[in-house]
C-alpha atoms as a PDB file:
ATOM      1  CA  UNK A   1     -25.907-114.237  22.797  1.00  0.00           C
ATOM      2  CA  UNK A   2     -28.331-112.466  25.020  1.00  0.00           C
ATOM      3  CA  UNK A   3     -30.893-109.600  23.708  1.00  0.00           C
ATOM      4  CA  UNK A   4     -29.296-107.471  26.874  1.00  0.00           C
ATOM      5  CA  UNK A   5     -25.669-107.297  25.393  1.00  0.00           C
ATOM      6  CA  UNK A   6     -27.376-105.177  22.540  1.00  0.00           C
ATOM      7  CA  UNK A   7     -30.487-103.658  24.439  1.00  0.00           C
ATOM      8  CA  UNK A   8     -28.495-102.338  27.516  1.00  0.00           C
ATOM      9  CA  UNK A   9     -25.365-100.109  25.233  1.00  0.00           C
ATOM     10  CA  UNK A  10     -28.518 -99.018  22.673  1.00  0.00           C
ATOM     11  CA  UNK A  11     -30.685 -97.744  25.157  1.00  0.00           C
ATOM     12  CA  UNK A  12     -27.107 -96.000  27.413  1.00  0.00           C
ATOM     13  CA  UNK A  13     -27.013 -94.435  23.359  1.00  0.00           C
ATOM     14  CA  UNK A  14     -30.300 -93.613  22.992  1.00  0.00           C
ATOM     15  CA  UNK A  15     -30.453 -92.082  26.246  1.00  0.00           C
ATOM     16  CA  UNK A  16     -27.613 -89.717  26.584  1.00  0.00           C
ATOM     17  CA  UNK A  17     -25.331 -90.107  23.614  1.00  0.00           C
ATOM     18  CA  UNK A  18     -28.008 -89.353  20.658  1.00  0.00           C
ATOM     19  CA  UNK A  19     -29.437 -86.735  22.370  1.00  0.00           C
ATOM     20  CA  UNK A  20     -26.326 -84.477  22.645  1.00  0.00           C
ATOM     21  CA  UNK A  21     -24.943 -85.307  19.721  1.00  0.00           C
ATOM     22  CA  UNK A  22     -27.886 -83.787  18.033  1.00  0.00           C
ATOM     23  CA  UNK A  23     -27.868 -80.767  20.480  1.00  0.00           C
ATOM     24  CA  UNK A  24     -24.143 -79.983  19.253  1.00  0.00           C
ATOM     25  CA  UNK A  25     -24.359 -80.347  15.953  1.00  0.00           C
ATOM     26  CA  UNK A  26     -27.698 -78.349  15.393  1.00  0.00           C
ATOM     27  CA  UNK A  27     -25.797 -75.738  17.574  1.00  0.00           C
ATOM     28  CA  UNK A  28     -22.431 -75.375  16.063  1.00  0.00           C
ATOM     29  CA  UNK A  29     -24.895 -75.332  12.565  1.00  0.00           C
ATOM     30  CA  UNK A  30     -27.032 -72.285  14.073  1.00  0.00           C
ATOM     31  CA  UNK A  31     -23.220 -70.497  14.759  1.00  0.00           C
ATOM     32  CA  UNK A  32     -21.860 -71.306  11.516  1.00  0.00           C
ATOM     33  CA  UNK A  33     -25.257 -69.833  10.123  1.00  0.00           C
ATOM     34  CA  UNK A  34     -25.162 -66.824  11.640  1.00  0.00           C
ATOM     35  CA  UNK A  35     -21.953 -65.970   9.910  1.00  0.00           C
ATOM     36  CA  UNK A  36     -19.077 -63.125  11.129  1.00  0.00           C
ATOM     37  CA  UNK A  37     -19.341 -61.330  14.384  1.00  0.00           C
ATOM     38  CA  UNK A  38     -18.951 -57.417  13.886  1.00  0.00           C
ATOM     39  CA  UNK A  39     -15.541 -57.747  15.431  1.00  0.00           C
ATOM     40  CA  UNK A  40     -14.303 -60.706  13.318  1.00  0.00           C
ATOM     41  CA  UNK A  41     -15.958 -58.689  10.051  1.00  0.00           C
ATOM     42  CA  UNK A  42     -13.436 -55.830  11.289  1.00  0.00           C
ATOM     43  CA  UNK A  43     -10.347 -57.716  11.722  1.00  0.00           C
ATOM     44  CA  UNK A  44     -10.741 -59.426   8.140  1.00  0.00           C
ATOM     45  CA  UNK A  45     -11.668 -55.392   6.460  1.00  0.00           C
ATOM     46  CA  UNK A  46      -8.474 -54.869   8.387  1.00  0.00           C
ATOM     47  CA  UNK A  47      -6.669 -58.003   7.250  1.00  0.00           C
ATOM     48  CA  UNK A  48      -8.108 -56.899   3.489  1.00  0.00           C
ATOM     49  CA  UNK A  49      -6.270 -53.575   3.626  1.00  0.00           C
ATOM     50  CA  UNK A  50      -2.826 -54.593   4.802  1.00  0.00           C
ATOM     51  CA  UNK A  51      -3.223 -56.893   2.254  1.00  0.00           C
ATOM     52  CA  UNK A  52      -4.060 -54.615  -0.130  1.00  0.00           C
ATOM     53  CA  UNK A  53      -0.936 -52.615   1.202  1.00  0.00           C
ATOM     54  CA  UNK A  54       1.158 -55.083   0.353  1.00  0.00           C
ATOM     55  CA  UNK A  55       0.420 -55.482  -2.678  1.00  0.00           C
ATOM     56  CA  UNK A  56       0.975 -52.222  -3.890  1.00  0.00           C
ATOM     57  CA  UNK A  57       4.621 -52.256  -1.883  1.00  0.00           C
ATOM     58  CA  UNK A  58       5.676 -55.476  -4.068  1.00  0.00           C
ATOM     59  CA  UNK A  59       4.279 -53.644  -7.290  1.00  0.00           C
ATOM     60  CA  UNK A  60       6.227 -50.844  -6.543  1.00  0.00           C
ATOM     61  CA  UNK A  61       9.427 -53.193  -5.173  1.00  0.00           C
ATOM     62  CA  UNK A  62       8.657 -55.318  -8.776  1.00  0.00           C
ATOM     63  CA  UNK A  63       9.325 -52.084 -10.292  1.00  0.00           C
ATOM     64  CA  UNK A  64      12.379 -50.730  -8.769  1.00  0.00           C
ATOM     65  CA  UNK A  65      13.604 -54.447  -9.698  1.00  0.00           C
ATOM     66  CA  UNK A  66      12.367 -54.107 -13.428  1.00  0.00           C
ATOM     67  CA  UNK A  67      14.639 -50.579 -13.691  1.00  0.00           C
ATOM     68  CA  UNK A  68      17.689 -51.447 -11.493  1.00  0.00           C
ATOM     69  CA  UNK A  69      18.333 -54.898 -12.716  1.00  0.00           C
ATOM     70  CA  UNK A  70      16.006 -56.059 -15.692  1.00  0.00           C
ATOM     71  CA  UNK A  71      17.117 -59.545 -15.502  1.00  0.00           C
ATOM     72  CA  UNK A  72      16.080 -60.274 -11.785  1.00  0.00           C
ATOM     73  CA  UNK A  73      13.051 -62.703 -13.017  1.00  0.00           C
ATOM     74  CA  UNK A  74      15.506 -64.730 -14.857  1.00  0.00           C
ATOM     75  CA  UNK A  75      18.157 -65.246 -11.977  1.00  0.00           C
ATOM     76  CA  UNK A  76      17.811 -68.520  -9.954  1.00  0.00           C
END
């Protein structure tokens, strides 16, 4: 075995491959970082309130159930 088999693919790494690797990852680390964009932090307080919604529609559904048909929880 030659020195070049290894020296020749290390360097082609060294080179190109290591460098933008570590370009990439320190970037996507700076985005994750900087956390939610002002439109994603809308969509989630959005996403929060219909959930929110919801919730108080099964409550009330839960209670309907509870006086219409007591047994409902019990029924597979």
């Amino acid at each position: 075995m030659s020195m070049g088999f290894i020296v020749g693919p290390l360097i082609v790494f060294m080179i190109f491959v290591a460098p933008l690797w570590l370009i990439l990852h320190y970037r996507s680390k700076k985005h994750a970082g900087e956390g939610l964009s002002g439109d994603d932090h809308q969509k989630l307080q959005e996403l929060v309130a219909r959930a929110e919604q919801m919730k108080d529609r099964i409550v009330t559904l839960e209670q309907i159930l509870d006086a219409d048909a007591p047994q409902w929880r019990h029924k597979q």
